[in-house]
N, C-alpha and C. Protein backbone atom coordinates (compact mmCIF):
# COMPACT_ATOMS: atom_id res chain seq x y z
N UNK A 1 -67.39 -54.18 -38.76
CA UNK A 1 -66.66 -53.07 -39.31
C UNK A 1 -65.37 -52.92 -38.51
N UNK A 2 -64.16 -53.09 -39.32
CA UNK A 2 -63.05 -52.63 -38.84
C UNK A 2 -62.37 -51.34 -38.24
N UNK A 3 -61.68 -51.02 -37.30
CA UNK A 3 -60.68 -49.81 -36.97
C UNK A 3 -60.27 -49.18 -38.53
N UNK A 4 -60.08 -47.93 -38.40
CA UNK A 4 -58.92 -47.75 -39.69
C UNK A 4 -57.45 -47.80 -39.12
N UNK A 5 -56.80 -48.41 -39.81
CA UNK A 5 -55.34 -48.58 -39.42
C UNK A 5 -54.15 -47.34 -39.54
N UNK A 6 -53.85 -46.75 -38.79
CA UNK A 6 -53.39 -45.46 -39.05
C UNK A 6 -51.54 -45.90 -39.61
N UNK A 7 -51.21 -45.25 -40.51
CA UNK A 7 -49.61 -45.62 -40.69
C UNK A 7 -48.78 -44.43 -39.88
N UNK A 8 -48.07 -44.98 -39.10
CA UNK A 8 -47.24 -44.17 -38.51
C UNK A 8 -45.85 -43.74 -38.44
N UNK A 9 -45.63 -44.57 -39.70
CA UNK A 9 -44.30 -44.31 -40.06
C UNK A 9 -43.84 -42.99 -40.97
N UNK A 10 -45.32 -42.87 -41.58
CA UNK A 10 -44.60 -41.31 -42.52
C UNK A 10 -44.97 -40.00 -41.27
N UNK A 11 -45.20 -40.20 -40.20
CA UNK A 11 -45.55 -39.10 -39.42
C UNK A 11 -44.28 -38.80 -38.83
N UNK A 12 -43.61 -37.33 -38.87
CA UNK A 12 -42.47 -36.85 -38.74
C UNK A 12 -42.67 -35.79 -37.73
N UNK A 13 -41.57 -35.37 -36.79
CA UNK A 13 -42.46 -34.32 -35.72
C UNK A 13 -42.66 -32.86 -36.60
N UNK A 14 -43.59 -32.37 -36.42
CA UNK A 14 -43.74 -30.62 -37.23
C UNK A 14 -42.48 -29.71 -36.69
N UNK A 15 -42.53 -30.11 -34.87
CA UNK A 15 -41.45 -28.39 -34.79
C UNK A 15 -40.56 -29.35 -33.78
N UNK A 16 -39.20 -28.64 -34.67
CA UNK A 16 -38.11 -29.47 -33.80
C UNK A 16 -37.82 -28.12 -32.38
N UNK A 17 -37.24 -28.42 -31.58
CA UNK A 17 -36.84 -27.66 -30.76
C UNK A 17 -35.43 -26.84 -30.97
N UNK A 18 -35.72 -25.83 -29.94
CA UNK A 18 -34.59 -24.94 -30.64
C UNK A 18 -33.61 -25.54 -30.25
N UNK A 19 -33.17 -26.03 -29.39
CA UNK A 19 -31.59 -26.88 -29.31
C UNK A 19 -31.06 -27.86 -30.53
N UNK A 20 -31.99 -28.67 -31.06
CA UNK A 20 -32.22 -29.73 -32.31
C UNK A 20 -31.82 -28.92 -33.65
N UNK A 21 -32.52 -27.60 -33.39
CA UNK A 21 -32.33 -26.59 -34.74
C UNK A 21 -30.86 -25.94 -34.77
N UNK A 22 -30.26 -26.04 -33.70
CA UNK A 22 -29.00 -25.29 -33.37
C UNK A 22 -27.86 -26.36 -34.39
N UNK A 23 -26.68 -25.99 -35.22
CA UNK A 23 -25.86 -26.74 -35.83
C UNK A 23 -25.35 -26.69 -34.27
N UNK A 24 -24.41 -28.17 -34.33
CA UNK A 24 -23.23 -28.36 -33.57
C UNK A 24 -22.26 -27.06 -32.84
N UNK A 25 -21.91 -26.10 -33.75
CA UNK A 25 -21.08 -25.09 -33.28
C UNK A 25 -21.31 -24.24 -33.20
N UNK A 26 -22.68 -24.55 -32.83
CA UNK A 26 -23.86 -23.15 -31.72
C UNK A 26 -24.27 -23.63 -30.45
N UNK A 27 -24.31 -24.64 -30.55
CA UNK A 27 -24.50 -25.61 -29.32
C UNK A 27 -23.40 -25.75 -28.24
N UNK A 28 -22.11 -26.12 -28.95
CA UNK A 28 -20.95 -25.68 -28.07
C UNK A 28 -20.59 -24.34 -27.38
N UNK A 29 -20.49 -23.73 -28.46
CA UNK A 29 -20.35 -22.28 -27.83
C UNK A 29 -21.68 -21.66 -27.03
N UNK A 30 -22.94 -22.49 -26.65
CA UNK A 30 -23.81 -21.81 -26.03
C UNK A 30 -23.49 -22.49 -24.32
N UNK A 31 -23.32 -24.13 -24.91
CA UNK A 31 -22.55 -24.44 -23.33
C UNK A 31 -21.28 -24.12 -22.76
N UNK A 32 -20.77 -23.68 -23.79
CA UNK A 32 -19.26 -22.99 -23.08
C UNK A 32 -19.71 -21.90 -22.66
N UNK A 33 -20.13 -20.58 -23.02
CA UNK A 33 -20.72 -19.65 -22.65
C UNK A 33 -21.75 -19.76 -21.59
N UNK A 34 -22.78 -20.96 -21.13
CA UNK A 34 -23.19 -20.93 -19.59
C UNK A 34 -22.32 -21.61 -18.82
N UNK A 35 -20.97 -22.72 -19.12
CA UNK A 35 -20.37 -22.72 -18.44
C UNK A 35 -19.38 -21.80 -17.72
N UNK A 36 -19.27 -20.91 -18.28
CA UNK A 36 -18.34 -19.88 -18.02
C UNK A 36 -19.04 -18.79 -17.48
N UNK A 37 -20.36 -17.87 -17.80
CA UNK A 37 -21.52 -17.75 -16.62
C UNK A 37 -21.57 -18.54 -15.29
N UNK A 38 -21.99 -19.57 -15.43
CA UNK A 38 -22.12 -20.31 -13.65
C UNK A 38 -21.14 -20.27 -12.93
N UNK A 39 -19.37 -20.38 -13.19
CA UNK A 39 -18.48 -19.83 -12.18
C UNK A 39 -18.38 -18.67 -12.07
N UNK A 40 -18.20 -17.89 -10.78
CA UNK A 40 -18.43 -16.85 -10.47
C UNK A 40 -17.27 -16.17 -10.59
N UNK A 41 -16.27 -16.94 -10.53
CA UNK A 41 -14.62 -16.10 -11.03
C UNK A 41 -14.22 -16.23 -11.96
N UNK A 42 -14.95 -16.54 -13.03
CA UNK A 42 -14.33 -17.00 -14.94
C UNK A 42 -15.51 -15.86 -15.05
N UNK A 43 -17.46 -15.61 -14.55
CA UNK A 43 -17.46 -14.30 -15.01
C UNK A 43 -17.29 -13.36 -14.47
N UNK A 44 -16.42 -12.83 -13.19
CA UNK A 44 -15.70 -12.06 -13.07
C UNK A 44 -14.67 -11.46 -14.04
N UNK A 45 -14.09 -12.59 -14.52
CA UNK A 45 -12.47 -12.24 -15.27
C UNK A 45 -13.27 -11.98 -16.28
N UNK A 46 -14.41 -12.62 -16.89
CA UNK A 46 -14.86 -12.05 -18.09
C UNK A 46 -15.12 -10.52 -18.68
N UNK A 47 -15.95 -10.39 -16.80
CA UNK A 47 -16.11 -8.73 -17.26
C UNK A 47 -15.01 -7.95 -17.20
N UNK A 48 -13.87 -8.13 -16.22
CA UNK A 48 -13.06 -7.36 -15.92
C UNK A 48 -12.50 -7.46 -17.71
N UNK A 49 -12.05 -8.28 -18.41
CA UNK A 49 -11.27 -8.15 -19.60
C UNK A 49 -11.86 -7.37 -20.25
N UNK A 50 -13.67 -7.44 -20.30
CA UNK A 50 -14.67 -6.77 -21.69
C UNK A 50 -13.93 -5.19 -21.05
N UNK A 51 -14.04 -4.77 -19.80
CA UNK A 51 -14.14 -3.54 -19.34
C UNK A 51 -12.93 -3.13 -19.92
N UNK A 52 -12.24 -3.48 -20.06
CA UNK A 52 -10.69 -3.36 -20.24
C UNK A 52 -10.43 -3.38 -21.81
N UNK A 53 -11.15 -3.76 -22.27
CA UNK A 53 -11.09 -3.85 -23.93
C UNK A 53 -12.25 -2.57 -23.91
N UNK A 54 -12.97 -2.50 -23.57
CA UNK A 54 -13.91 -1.52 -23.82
C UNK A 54 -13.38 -0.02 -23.90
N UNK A 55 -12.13 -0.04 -22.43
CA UNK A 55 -11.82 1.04 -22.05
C UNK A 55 -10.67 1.68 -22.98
N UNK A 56 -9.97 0.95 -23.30
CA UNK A 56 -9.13 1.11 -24.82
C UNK A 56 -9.53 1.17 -25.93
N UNK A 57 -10.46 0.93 -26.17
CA UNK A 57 -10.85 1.23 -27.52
C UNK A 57 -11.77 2.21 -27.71
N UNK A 58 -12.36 2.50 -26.19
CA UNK A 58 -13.00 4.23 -26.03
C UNK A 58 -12.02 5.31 -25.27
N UNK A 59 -10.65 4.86 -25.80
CA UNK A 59 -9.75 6.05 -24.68
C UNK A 59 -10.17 7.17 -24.97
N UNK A 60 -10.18 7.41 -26.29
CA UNK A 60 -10.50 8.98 -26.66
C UNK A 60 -11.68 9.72 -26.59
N UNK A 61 -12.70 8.71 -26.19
CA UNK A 61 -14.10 9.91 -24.61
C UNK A 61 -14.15 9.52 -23.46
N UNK A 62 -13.03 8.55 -23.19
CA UNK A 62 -13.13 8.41 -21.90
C UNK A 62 -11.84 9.22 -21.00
N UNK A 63 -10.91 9.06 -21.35
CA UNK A 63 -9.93 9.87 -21.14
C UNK A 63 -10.04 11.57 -20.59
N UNK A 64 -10.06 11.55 -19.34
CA UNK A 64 -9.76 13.13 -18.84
C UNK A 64 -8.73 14.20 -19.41
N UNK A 65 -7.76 13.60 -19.51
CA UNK A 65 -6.73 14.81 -20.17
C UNK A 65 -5.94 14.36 -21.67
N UNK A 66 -5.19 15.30 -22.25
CA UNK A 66 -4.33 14.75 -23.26
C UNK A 66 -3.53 13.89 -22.79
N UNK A 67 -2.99 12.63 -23.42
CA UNK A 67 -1.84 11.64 -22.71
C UNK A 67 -0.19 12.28 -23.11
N UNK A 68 -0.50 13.33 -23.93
CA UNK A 68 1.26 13.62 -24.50
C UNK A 68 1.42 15.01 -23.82
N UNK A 69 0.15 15.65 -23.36
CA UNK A 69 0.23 17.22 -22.95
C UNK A 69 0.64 16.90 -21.39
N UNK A 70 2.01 17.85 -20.67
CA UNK A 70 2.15 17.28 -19.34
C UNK A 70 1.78 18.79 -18.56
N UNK A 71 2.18 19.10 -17.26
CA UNK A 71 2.08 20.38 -16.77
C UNK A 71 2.81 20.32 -15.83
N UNK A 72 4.10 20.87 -15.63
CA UNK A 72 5.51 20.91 -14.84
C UNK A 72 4.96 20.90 -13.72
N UNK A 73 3.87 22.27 -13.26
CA UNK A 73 3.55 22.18 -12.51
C UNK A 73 2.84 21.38 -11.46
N UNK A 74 2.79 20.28 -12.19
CA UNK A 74 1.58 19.53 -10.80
C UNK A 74 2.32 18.27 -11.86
N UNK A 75 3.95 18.41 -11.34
CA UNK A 75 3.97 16.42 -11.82
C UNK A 75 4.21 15.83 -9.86
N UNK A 76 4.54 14.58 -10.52
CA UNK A 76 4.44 13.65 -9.39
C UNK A 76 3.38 13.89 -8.08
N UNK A 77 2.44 14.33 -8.46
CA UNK A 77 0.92 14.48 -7.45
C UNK A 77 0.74 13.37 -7.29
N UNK A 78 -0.08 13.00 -5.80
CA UNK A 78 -0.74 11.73 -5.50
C UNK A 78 -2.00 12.13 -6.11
N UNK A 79 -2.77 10.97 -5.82
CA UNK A 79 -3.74 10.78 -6.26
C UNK A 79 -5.16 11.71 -5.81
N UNK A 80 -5.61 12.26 -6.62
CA UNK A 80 -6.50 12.96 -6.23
C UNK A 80 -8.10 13.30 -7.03
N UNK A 81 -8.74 14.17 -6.71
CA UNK A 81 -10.32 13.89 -7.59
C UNK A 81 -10.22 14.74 -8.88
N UNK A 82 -8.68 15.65 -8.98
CA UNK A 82 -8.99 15.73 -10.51
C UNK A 82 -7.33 14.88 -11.48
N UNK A 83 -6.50 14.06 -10.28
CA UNK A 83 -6.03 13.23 -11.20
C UNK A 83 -6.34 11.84 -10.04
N UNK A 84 -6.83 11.04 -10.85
CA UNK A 84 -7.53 9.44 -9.94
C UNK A 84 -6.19 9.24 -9.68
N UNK A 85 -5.27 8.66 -10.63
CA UNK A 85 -4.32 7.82 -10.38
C UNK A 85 -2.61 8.69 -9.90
N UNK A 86 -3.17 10.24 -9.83
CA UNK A 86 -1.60 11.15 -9.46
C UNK A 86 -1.06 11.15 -11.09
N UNK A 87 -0.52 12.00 -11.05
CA UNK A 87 0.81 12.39 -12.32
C UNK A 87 1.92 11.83 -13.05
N UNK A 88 2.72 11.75 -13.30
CA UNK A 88 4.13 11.15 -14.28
C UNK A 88 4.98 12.56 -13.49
N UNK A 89 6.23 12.32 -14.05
CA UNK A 89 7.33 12.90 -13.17
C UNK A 89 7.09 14.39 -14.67
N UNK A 90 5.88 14.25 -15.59
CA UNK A 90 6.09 15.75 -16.50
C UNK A 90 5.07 16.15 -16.29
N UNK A 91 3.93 15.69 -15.68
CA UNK A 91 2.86 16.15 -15.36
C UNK A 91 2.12 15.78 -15.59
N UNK A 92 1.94 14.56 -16.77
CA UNK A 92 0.91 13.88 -17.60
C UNK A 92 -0.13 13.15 -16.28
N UNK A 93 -1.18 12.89 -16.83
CA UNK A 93 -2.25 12.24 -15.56
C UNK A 93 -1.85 11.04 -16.17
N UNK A 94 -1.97 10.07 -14.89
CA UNK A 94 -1.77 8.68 -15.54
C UNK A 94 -2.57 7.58 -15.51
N UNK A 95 -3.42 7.91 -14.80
CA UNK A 95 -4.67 7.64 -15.43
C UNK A 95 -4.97 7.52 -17.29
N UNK A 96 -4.74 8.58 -17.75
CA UNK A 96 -5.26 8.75 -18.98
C UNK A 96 -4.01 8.01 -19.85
N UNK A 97 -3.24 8.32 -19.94
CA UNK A 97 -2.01 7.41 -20.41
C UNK A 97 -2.05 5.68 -19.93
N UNK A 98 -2.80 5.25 -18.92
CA UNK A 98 -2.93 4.01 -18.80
C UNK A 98 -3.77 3.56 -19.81
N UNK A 99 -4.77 4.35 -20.13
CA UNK A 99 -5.81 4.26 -20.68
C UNK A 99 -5.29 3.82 -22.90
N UNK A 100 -4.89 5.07 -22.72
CA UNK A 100 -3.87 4.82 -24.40
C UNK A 100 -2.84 3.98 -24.35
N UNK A 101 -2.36 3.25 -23.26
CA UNK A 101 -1.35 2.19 -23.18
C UNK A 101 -1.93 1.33 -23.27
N UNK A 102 -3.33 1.13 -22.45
CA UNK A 102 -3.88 -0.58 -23.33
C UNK A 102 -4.63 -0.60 -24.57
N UNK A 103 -4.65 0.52 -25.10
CA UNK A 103 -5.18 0.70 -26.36
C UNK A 103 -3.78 -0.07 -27.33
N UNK A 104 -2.45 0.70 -27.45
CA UNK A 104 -1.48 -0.08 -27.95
C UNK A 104 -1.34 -1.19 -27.36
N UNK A 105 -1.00 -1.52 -26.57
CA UNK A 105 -1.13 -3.22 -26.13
C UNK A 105 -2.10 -4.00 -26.65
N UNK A 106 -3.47 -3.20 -26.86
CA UNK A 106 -4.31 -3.92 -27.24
C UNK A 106 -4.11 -4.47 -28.90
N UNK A 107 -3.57 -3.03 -29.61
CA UNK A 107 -3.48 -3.44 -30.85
C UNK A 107 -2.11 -4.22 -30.97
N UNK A 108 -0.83 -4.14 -30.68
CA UNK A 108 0.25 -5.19 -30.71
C UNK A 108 0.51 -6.60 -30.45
N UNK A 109 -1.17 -6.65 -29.73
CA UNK A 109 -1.53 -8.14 -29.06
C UNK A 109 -2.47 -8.99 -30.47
N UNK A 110 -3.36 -8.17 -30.98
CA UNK A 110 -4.08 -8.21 -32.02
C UNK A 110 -3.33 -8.95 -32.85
N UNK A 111 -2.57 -8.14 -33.56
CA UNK A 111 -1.52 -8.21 -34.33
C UNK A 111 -0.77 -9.29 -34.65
N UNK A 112 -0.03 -9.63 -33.53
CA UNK A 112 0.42 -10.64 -32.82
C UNK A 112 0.04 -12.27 -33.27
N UNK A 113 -1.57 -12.24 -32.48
CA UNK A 113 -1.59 -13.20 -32.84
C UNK A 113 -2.63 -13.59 -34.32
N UNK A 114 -3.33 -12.60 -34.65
CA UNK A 114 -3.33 -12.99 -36.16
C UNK A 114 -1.75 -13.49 -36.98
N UNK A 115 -0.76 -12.80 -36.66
CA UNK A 115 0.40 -13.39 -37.36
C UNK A 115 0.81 -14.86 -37.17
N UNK A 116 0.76 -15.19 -35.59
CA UNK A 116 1.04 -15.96 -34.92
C UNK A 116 -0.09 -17.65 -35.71
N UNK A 117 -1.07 -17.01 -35.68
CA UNK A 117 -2.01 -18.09 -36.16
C UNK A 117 -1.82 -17.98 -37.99
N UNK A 118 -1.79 -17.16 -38.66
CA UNK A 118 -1.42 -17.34 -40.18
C UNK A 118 -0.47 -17.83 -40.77
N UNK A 119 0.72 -17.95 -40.04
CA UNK A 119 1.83 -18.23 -40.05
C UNK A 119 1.89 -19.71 -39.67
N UNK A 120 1.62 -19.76 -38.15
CA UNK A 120 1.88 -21.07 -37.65
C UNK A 120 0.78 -22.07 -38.04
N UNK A 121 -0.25 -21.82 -38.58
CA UNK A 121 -1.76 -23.01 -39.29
C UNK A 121 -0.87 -23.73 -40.55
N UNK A 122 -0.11 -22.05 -41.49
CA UNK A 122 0.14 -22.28 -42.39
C UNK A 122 1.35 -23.33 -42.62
N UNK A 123 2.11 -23.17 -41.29
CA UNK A 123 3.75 -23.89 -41.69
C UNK A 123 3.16 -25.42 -40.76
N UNK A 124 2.33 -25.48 -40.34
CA UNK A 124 2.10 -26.80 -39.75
C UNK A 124 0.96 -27.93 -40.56
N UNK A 125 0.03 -27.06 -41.47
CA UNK A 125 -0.43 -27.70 -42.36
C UNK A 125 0.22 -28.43 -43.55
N UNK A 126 0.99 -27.22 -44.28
CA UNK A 126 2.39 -27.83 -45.14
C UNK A 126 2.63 -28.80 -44.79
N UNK A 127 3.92 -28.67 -43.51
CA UNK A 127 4.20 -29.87 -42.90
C UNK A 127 3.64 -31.22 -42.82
N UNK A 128 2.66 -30.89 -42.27
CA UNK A 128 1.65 -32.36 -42.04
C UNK A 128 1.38 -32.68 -42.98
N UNK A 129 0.76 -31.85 -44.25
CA UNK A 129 0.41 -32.53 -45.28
C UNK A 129 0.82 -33.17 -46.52
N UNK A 130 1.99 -32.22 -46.64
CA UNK A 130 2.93 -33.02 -47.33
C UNK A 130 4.38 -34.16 -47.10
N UNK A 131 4.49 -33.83 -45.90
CA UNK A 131 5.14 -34.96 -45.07
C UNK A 131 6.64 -34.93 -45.40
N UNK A 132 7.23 -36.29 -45.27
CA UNK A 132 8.94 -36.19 -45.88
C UNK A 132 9.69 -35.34 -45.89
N UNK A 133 10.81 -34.93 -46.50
CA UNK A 133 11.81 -33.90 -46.68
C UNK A 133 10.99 -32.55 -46.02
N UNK A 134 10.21 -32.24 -46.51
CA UNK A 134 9.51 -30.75 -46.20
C UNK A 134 8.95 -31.08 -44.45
N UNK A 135 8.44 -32.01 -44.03
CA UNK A 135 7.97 -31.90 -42.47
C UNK A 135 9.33 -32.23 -42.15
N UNK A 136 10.59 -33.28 -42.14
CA UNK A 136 11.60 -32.91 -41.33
C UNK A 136 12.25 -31.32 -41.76
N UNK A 137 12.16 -30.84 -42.40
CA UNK A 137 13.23 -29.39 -42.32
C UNK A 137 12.18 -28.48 -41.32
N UNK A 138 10.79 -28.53 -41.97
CA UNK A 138 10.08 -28.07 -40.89
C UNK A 138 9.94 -27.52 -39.89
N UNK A 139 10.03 -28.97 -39.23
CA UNK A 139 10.15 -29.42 -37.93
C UNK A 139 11.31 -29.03 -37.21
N UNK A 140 12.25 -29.26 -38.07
CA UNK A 140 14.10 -28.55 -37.28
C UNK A 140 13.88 -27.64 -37.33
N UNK A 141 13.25 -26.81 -38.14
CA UNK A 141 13.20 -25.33 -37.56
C UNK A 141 12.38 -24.91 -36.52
N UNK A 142 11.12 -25.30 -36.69
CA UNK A 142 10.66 -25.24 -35.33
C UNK A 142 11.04 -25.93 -34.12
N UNK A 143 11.86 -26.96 -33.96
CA UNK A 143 12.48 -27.25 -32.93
C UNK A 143 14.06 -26.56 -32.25
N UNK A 144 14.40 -25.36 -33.44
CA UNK A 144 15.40 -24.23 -32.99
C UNK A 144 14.63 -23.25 -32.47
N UNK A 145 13.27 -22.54 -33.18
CA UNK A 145 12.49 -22.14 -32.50
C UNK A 145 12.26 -22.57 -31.16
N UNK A 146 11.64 -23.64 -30.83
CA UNK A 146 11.71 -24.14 -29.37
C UNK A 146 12.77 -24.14 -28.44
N UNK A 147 13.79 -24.36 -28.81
CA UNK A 147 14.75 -24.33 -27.99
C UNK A 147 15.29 -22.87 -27.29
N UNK A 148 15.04 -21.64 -28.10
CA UNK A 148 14.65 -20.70 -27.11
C UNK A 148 13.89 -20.30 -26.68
N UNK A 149 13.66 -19.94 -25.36
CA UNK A 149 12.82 -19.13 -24.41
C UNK A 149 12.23 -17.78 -25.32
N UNK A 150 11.00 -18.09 -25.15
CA UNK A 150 10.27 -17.35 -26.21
C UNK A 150 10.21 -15.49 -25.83
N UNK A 151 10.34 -15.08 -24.78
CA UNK A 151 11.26 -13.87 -24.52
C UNK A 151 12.31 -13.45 -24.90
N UNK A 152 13.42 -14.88 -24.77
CA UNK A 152 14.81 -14.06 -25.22
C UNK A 152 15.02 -14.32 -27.10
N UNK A 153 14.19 -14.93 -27.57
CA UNK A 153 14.32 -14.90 -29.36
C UNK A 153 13.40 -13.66 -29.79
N UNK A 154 12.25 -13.10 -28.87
CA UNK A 154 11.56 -11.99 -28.88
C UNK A 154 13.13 -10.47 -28.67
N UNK A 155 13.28 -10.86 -27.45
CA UNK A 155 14.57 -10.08 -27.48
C UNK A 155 15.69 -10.10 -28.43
N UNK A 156 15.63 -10.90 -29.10
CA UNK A 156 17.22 -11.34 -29.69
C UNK A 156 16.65 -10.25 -31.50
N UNK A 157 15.47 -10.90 -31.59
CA UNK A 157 14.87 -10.09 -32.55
C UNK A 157 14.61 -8.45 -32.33
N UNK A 158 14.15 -8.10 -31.66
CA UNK A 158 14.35 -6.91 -31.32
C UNK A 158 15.64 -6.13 -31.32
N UNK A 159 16.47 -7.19 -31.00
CA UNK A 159 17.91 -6.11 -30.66
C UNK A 159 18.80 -6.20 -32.53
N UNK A 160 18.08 -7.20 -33.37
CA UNK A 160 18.86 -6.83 -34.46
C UNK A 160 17.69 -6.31 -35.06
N UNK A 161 17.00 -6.57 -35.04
CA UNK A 161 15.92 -5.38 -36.55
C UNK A 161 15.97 -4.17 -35.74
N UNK A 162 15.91 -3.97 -34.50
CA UNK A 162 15.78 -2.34 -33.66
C UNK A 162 13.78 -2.45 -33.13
N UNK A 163 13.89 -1.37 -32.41
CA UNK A 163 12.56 -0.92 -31.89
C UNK A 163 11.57 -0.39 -33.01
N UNK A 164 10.32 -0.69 -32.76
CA UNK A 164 9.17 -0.37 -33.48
C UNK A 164 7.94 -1.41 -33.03
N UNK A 165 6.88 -0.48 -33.76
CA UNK A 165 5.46 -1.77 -33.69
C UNK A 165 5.84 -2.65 -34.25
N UNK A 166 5.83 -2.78 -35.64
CA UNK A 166 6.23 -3.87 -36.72
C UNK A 166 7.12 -4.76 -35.97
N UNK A 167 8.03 -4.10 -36.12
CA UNK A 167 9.23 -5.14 -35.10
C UNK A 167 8.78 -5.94 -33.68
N UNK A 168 8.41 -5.14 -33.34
CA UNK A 168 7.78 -6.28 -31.79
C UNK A 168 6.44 -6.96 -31.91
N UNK A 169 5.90 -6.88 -33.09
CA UNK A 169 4.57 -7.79 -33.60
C UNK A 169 5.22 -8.88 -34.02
N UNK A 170 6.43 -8.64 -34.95
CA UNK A 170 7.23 -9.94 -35.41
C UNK A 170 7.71 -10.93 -34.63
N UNK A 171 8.69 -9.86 -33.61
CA UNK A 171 9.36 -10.46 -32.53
C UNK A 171 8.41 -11.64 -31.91
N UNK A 172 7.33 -11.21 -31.14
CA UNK A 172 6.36 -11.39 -30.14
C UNK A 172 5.58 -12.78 -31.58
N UNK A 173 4.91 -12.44 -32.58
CA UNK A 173 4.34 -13.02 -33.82
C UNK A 173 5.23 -14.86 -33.71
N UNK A 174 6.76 -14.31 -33.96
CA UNK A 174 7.53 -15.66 -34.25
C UNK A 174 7.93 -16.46 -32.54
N UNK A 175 7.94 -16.20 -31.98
CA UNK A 175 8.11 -16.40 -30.93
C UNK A 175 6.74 -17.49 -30.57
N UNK A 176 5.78 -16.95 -31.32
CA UNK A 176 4.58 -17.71 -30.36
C UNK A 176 3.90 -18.73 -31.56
N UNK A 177 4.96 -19.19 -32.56
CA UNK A 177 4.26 -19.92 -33.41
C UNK A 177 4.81 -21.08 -34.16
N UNK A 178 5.61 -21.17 -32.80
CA UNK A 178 5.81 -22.83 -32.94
C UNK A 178 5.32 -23.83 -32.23
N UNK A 179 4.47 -23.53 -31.34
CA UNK A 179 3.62 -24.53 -30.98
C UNK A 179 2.66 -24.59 -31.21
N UNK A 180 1.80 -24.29 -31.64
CA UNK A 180 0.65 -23.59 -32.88
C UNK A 180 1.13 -24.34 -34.34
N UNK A 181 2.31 -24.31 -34.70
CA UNK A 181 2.48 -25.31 -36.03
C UNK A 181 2.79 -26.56 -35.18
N UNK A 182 3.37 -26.89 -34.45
CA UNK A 182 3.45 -28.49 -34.00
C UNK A 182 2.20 -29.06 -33.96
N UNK A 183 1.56 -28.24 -33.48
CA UNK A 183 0.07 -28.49 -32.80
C UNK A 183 -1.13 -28.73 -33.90
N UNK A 184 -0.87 -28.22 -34.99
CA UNK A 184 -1.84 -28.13 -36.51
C UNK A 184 -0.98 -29.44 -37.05
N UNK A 185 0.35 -29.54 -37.03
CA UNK A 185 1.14 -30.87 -37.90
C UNK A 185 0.42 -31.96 -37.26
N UNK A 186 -0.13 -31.99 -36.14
CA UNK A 186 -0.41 -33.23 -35.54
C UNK A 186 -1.42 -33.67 -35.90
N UNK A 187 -2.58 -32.19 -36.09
CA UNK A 187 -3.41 -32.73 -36.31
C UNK A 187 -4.13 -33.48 -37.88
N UNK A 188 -2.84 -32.67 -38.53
CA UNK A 188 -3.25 -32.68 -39.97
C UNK A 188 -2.85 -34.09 -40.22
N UNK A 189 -1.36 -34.66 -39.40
CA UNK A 189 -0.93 -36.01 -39.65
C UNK A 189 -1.96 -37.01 -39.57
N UNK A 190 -2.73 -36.41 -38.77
CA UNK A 190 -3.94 -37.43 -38.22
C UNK A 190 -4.70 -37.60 -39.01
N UNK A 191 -5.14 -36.99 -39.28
CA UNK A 191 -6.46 -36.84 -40.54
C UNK A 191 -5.95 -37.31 -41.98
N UNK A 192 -4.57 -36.95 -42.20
CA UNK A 192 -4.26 -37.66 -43.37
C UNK A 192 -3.88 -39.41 -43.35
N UNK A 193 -3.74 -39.62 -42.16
CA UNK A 193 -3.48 -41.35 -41.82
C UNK A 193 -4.58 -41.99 -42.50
């Protein structure tokens, strides 16, 4: 009497592991995320930024006083236990006004670079993808773009449209999105080769 011969080729494992189950771009972002855990000064800077985003976008219960209400009387105070950071020259605590200042920074930064990336994906995909006449004019424009210092075309914009949010989202927006379209033309050139 013979063995029975077992086939082992239709046998498949039952439970894959959870790393195996993970797509590709869960897997990355889980080793970028313990790589950036295990140095001790990337999660430093980590928390310090969350705290800092946290703290702006809860100014308004975290905040001790009004930021626009001042009190003549007690401006330019040092620092003390009912103002942390001392006064403004009207009385405002400044503490609390630091607090609503990275709240706008926070949102002009936002802003910013959603424009910065809609804009510049968009004029570098074009480019790349349709190539010829349309990637050289492109390209000359973003290489006038480049040629100024991305401060002073931020400035240069500012000083003819004038002051505002809008205006310094633009300013700040065009300024930062020409290397962001060079950078998408390249890649798109690639992929279309």
């Amino acid at each position: 009497m013979s063995a029975p011969v077992l086939d082992t080729s239709a046998q498949l494992p039952l439970v894959a592991t959870t790393i195996d189950a993970l797509d590709p771009g869960q897997r990355l972002r889980g080793e970028t995320l313990r790589r950036l855990l295990r140095n001790r000064t990337s999660a430093l800077g980590l928390v310090i930024v969350v705290v800092f985003v946290l703290v702006a976008i809860l100014a308004d219960l975290l905040a001790p006083y009004d930021p626009f209400v001042g009190d003549l009387a007690h401006r330019l105070e040092a620092p003390s236990a009912t103002h942390w950071l001392g006064t403004d020259a009207l009385g405002r605590d400044v503490l609390t006004r630091l607090m609503f200042g990275a709240r706008t920074s926070l949102e002009i930064m936002s802003a910013t670079i959603v424009l910065a990336v809609v804009v510049g994906t968009t004029w570098g995909m074009v480019a790349g993808y349709f190539g010829g006449w349309i990637d050289d004019l492109s390209m000359r424009v973003i290489d006038v773009l480049l040629a100024f210092p991305g401060i002073l075309l931020a400035i240069t914009i500012v000083a003819v449209f004038g002051a505002g949010f809008t205006n310094i989202i633009l300013a700040i927006g065009i300024a930062s999105l020409p290397g962001l379209a060079r950078l998408v033309r390249g890649v798109v050139l690639g992929l279309r080769e």
